[in-house]
Structure formats: structure tokens, C-alpha cells
PDB file of N, CA and C in Angstrom:
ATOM      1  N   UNK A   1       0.839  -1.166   0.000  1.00  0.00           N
ATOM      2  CA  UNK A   1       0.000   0.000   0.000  1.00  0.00           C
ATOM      3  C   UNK A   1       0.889   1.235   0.000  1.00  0.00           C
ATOM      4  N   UNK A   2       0.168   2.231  -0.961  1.00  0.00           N
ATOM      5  CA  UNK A   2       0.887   3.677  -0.886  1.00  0.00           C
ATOM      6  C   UNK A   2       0.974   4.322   0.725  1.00  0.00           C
ATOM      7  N   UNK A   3       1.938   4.724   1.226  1.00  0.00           N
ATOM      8  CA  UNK A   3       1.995   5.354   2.284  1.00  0.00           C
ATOM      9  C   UNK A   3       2.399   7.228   1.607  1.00  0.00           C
ATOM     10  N   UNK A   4       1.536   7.864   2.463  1.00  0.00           N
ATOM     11  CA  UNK A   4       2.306   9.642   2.071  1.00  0.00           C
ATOM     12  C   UNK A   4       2.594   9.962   3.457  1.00  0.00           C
ATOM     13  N   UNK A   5       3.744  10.587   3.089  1.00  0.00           N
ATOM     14  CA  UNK A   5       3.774  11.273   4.438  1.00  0.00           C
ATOM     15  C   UNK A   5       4.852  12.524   4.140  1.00  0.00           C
ATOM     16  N   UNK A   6       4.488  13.575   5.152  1.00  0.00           N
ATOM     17  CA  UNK A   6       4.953  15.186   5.098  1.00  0.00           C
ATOM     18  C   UNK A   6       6.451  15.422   5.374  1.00  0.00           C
ATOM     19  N   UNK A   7       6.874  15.479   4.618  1.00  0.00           N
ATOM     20  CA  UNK A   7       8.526  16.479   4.966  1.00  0.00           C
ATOM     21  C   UNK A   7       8.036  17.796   5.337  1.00  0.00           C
ATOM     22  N   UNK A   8       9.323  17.911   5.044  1.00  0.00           N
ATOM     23  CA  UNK A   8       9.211  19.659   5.555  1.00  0.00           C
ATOM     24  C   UNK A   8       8.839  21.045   4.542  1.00  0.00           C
ATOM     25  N   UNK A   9       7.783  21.655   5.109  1.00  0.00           N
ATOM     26  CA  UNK A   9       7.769  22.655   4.208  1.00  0.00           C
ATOM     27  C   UNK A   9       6.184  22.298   3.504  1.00  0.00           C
ATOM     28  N   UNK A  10       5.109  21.178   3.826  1.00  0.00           N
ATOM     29  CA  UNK A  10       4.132  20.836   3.008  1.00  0.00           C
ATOM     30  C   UNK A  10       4.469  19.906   2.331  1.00  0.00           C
ATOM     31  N   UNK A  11       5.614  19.369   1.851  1.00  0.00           N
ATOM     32  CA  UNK A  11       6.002  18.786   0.819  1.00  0.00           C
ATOM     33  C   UNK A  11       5.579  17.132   1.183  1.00  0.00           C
ATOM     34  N   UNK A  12       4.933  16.704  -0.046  1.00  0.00           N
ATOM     35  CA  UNK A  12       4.202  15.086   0.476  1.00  0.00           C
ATOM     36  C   UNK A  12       4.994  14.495  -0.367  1.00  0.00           C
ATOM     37  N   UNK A  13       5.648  13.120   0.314  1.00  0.00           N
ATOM     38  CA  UNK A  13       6.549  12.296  -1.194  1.00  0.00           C
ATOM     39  C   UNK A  13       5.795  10.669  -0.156  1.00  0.00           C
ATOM     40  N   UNK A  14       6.041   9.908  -1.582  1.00  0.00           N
ATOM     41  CA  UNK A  14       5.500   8.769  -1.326  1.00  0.00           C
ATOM     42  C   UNK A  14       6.558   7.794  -0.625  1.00  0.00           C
ATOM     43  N   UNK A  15       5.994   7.460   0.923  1.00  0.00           N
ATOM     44  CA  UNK A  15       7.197   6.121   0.841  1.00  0.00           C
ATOM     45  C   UNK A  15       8.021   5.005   0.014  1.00  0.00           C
ATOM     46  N   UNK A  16       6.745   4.438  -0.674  1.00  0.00           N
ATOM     47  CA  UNK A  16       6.933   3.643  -1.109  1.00  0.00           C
ATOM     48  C   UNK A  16       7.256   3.519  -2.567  1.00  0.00           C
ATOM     49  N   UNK A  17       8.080   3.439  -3.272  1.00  0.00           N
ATOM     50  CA  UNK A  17       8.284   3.678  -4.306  1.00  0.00           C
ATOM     51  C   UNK A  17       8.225   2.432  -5.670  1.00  0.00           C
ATOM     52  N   UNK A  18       7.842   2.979  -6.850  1.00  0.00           N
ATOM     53  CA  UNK A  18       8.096   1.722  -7.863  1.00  0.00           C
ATOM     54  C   UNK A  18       9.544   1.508  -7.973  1.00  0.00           C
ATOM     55  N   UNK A  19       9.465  -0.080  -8.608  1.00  0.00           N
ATOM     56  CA  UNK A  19      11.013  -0.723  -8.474  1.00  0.00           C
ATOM     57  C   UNK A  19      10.964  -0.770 -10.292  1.00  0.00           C
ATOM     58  N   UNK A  20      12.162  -0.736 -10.557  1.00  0.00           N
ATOM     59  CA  UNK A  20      11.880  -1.253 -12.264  1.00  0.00           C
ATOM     60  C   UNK A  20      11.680  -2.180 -12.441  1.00  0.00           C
ATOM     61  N   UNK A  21      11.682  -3.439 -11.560  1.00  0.00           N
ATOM     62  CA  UNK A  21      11.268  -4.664 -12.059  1.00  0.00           C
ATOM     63  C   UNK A  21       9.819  -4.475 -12.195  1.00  0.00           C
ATOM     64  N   UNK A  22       9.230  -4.164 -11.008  1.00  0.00           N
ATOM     65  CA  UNK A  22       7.460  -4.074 -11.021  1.00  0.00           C
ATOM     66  C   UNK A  22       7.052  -3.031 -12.307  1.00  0.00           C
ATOM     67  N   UNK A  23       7.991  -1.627 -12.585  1.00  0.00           N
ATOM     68  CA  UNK A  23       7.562  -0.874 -13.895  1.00  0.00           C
ATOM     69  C   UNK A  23       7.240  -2.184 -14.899  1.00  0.00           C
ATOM     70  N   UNK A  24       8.522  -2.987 -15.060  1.00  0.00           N
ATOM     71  CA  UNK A  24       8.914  -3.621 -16.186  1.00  0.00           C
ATOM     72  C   UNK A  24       7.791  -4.418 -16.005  1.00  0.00           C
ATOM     73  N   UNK A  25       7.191  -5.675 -14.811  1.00  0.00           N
ATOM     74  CA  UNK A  25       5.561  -6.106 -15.306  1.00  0.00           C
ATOM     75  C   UNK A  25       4.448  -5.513 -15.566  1.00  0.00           C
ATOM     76  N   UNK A  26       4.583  -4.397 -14.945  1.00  0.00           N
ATOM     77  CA  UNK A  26       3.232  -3.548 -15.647  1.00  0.00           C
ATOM     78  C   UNK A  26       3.606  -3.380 -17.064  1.00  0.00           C
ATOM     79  N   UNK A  27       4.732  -3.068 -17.643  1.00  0.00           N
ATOM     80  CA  UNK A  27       4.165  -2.908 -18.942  1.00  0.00           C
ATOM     81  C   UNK A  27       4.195  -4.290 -20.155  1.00  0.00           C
ATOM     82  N   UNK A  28       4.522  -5.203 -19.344  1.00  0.00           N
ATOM     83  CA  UNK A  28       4.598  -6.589 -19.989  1.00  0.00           C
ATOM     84  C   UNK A  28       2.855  -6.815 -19.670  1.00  0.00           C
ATOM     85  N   UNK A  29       2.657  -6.933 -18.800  1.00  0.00           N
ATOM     86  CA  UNK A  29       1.024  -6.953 -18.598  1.00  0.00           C
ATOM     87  C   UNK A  29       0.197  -6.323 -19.255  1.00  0.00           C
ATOM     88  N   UNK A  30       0.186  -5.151 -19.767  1.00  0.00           N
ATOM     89  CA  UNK A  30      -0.410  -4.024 -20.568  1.00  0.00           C
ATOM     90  C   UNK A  30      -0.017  -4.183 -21.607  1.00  0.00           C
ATOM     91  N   UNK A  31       1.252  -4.498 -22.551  1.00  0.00           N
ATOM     92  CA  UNK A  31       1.464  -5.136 -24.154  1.00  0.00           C
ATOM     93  C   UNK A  31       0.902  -6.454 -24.247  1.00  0.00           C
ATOM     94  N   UNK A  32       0.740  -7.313 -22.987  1.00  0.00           N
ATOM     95  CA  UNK A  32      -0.030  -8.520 -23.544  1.00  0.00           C
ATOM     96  C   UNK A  32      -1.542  -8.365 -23.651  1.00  0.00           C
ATOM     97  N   UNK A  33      -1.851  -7.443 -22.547  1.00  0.00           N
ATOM     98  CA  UNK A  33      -3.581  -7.329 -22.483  1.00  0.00           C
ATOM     99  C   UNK A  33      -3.922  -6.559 -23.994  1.00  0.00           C
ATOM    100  N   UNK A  34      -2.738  -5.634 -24.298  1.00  0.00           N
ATOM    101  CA  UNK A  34      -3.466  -4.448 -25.766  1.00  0.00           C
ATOM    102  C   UNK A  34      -3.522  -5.768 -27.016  1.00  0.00           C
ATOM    103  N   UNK A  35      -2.528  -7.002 -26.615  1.00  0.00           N
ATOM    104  CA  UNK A  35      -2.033  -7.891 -27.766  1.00  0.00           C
ATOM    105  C   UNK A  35      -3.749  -8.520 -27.895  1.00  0.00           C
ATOM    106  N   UNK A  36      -4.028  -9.005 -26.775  1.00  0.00           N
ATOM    107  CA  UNK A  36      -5.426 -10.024 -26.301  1.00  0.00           C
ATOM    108  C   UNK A  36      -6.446  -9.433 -26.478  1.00  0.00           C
ATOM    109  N   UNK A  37      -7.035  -8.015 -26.725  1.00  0.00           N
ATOM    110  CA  UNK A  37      -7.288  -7.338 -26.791  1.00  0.00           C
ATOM    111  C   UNK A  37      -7.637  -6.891 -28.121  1.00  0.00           C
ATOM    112  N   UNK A  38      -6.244  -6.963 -28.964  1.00  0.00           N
ATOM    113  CA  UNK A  38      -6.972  -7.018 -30.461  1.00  0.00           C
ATOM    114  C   UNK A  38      -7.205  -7.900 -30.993  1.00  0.00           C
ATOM    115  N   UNK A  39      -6.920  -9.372 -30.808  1.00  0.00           N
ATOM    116  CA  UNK A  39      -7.290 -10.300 -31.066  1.00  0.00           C
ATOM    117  C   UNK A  39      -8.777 -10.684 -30.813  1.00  0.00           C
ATOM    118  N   UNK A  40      -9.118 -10.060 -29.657  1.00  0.00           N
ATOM    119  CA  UNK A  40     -10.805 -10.368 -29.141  1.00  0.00           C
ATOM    120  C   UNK A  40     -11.451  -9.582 -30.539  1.00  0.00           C
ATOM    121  N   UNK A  41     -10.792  -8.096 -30.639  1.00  0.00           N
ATOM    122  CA  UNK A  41     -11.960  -7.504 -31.458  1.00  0.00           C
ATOM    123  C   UNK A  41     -11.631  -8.163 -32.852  1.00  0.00           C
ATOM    124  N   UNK A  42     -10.758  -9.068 -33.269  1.00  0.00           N
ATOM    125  CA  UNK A  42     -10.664  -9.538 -34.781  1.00  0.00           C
ATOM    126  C   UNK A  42     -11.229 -10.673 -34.618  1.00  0.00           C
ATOM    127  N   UNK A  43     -11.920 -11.482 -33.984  1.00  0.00           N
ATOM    128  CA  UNK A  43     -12.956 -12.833 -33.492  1.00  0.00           C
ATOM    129  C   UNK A  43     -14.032 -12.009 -33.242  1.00  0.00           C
ATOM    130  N   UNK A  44     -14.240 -10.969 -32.897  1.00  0.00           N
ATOM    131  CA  UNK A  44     -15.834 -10.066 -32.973  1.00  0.00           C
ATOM    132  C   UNK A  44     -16.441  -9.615 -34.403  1.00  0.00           C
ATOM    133  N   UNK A  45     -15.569  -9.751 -34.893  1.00  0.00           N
ATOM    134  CA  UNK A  45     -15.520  -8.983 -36.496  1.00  0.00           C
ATOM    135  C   UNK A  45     -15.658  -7.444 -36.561  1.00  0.00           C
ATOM    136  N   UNK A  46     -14.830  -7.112 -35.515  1.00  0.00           N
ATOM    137  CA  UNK A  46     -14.646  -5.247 -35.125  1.00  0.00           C
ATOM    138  C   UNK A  46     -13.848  -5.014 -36.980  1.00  0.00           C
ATOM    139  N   UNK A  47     -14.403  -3.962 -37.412  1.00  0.00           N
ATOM    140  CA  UNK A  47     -13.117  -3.125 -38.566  1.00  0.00           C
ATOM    141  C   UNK A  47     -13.496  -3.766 -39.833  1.00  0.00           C
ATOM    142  N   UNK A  48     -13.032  -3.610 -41.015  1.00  0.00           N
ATOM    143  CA  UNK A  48     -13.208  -3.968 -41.993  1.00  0.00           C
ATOM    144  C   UNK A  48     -12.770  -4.680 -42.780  1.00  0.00           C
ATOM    145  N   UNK A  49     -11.800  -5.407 -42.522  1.00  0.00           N
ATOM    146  CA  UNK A  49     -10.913  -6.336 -42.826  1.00  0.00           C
ATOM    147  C   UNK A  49     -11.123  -7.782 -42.230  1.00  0.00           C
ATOM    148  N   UNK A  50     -10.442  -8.721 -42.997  1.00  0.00           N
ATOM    149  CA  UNK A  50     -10.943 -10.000 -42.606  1.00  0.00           C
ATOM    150  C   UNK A  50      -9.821 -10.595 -42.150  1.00  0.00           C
ATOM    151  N   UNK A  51      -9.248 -10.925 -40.953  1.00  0.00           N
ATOM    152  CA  UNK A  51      -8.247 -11.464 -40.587  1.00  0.00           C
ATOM    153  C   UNK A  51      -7.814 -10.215 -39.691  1.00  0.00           C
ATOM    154  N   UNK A  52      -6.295 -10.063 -39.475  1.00  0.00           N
ATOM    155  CA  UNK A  52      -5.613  -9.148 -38.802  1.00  0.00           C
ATOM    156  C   UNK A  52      -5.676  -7.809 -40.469  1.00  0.00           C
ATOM    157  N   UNK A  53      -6.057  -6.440 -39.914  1.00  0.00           N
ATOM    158  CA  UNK A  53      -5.747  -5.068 -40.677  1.00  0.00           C
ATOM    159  C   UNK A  53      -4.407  -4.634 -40.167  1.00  0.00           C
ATOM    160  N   UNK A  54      -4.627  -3.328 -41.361  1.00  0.00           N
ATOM    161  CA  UNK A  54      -3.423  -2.434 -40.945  1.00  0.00           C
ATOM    162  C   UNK A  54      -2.685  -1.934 -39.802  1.00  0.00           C
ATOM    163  N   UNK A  55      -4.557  -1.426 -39.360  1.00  0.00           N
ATOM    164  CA  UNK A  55      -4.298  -0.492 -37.786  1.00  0.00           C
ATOM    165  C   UNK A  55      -3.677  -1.802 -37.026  1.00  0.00           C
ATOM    166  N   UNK A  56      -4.366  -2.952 -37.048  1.00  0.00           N
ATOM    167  CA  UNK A  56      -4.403  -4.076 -35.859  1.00  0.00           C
ATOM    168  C   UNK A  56      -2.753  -4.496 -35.822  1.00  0.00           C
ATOM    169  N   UNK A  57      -2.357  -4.526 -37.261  1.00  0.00           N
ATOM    170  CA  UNK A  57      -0.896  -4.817 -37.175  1.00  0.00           C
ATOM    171  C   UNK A  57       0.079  -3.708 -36.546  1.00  0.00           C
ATOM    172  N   UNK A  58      -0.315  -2.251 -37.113  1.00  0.00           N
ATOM    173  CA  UNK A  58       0.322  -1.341 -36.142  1.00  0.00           C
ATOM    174  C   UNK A  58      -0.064  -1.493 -34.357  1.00  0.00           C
ATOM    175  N   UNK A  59      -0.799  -2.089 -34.265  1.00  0.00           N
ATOM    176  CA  UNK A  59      -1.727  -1.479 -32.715  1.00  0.00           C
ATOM    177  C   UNK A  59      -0.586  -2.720 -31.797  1.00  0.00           C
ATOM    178  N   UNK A  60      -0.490  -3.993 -32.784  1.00  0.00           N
ATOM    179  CA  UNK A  60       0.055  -5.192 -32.319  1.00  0.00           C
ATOM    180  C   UNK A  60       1.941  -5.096 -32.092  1.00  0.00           C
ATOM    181  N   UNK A  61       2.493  -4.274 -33.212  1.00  0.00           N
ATOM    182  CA  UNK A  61       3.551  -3.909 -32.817  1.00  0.00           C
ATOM    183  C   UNK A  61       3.894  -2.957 -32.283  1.00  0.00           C
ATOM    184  N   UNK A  62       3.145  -1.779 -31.648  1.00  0.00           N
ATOM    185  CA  UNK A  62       3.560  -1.019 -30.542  1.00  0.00           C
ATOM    186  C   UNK A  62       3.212  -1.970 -28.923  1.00  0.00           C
ATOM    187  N   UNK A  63       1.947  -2.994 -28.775  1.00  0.00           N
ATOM    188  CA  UNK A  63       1.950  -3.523 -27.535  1.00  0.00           C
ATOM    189  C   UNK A  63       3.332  -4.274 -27.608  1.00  0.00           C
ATOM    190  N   UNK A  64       3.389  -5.080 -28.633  1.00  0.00           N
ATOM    191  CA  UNK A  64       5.478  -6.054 -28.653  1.00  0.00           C
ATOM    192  C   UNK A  64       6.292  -4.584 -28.110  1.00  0.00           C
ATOM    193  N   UNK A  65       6.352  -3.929 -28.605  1.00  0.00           N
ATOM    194  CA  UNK A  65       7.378  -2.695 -28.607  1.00  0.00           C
ATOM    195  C   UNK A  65       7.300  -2.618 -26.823  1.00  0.00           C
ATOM    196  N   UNK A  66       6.051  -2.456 -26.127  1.00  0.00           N
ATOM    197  CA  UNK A  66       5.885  -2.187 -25.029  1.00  0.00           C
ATOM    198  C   UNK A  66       6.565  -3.603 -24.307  1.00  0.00           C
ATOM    199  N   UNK A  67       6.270  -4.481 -24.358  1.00  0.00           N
ATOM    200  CA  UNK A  67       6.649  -5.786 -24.055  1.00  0.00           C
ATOM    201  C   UNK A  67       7.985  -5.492 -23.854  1.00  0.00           C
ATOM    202  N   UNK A  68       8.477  -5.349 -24.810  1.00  0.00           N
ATOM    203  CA  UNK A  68      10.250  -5.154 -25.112  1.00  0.00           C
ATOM    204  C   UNK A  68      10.539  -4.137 -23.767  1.00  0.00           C
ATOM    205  N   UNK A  69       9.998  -3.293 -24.076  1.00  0.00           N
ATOM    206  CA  UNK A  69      10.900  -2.384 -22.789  1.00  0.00           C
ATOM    207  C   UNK A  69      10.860  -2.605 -21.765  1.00  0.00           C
ATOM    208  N   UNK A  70       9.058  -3.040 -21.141  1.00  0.00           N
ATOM    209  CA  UNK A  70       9.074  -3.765 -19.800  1.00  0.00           C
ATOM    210  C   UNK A  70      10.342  -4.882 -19.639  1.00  0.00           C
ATOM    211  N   UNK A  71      10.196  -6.015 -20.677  1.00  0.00           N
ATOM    212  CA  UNK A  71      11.635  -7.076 -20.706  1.00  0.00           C
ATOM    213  C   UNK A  71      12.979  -6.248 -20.109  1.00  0.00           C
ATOM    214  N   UNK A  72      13.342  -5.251 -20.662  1.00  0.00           N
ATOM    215  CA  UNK A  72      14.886  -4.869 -20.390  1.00  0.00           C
ATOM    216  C   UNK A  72      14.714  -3.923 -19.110  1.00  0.00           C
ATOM    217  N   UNK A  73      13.534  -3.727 -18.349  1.00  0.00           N
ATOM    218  CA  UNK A  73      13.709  -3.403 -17.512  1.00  0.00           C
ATOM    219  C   UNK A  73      13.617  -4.109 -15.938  1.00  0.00           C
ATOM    220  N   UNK A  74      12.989  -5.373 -16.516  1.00  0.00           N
ATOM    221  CA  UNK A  74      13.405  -6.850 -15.434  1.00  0.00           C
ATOM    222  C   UNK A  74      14.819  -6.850 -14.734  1.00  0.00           C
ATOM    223  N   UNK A  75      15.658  -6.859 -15.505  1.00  0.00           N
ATOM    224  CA  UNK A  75      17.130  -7.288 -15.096  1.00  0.00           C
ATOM    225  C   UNK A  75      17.581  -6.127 -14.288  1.00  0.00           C
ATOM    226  N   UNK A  76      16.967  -5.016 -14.274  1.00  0.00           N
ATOM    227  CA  UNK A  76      17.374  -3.738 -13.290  1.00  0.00           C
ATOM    228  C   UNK A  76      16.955  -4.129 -12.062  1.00  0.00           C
ATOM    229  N   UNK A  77      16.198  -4.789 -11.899  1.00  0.00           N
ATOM    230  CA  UNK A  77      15.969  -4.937 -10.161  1.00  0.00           C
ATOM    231  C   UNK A  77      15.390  -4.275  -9.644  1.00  0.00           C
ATOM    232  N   UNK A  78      15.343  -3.963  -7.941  1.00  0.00           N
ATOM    233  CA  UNK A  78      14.537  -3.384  -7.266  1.00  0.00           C
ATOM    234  C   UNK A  78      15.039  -1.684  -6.730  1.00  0.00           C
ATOM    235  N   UNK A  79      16.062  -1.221  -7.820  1.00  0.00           N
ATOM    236  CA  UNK A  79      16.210   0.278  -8.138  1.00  0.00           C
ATOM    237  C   UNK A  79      15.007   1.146  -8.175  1.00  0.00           C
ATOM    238  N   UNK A  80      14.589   1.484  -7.383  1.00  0.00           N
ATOM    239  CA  UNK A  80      13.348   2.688  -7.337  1.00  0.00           C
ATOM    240  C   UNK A  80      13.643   3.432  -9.191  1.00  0.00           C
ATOM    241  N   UNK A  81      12.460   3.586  -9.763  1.00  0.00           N
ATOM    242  CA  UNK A  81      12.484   4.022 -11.303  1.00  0.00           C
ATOM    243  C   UNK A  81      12.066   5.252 -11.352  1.00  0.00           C
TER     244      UNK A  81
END
């Protein structure tokens, strides 16, 4: 759980901080959900195309793209990000 608490002066900073490993699953979690995600709407028959489209192929390699960076930010560890 987020903890806040007051320094000096008003100033609120969060105890608890993100680690890059945890950055790095959130965004492995979020390129797989956008991946699962367009796949649901191409089994709905969302768009105009029959199979995977244009957009869906762009939409599919920015969630990989996201994937990727969460990945290289695993091996950093528990470094506040």
C-alpha cells in the first residue's frame, strides 16, 4: 500500500516507491492485455478487414514494442524508477 507522508515545508513524497522490475511487469502486462485485446476484437468482427488489418498490425507492434521495454527493464531490479 501507498503510504504519504509530510517532509518539511508541506512537501508530500510517497514512501513507497516503484522498483523497475514491477515498472517492467506492468508494462509486460499491458502489451499482452493491448495484444489479447486485439485479437478479441478480430474474433468479434470489429473493422473492416478479414483477418488481422493495418491499424491491428500497427496497434500489435507497438503492444510487442511495449513488451520489449518492460523485458529490459526486469534485469534492473529493485532500483526505485
Amino acid at each position: 500500500m501507498l503510504k504519504l507522508c509530510r517532509q518539511f515545508a508541506g512537501v508530500i513524497v510517497a514512501e513507497v516507491m516503484v522498483t523497475k522490475r514491477q515498472l517492467g511487469l506492468l508494462f509486460i502486462i499491458i502489451g499482452i492485455g493491448a495484444a489479447a485485446i486485439m485479437f478479441a476484437m478480430d474474433m468479434l468482427g470489429a473493422g473492416q478487414f478479414q483477418g488481422i488489418g493495418p491499424a491491428q498490425r500497427r496497434a500489435l507492434l507497438a503492444a510487442a514494442l511495449v513488451v520489449c521495454v518492460g523485458l529490459t527493464l526486469l534485469p534492473l531490479g529493485d532500483r526505485p524508477a
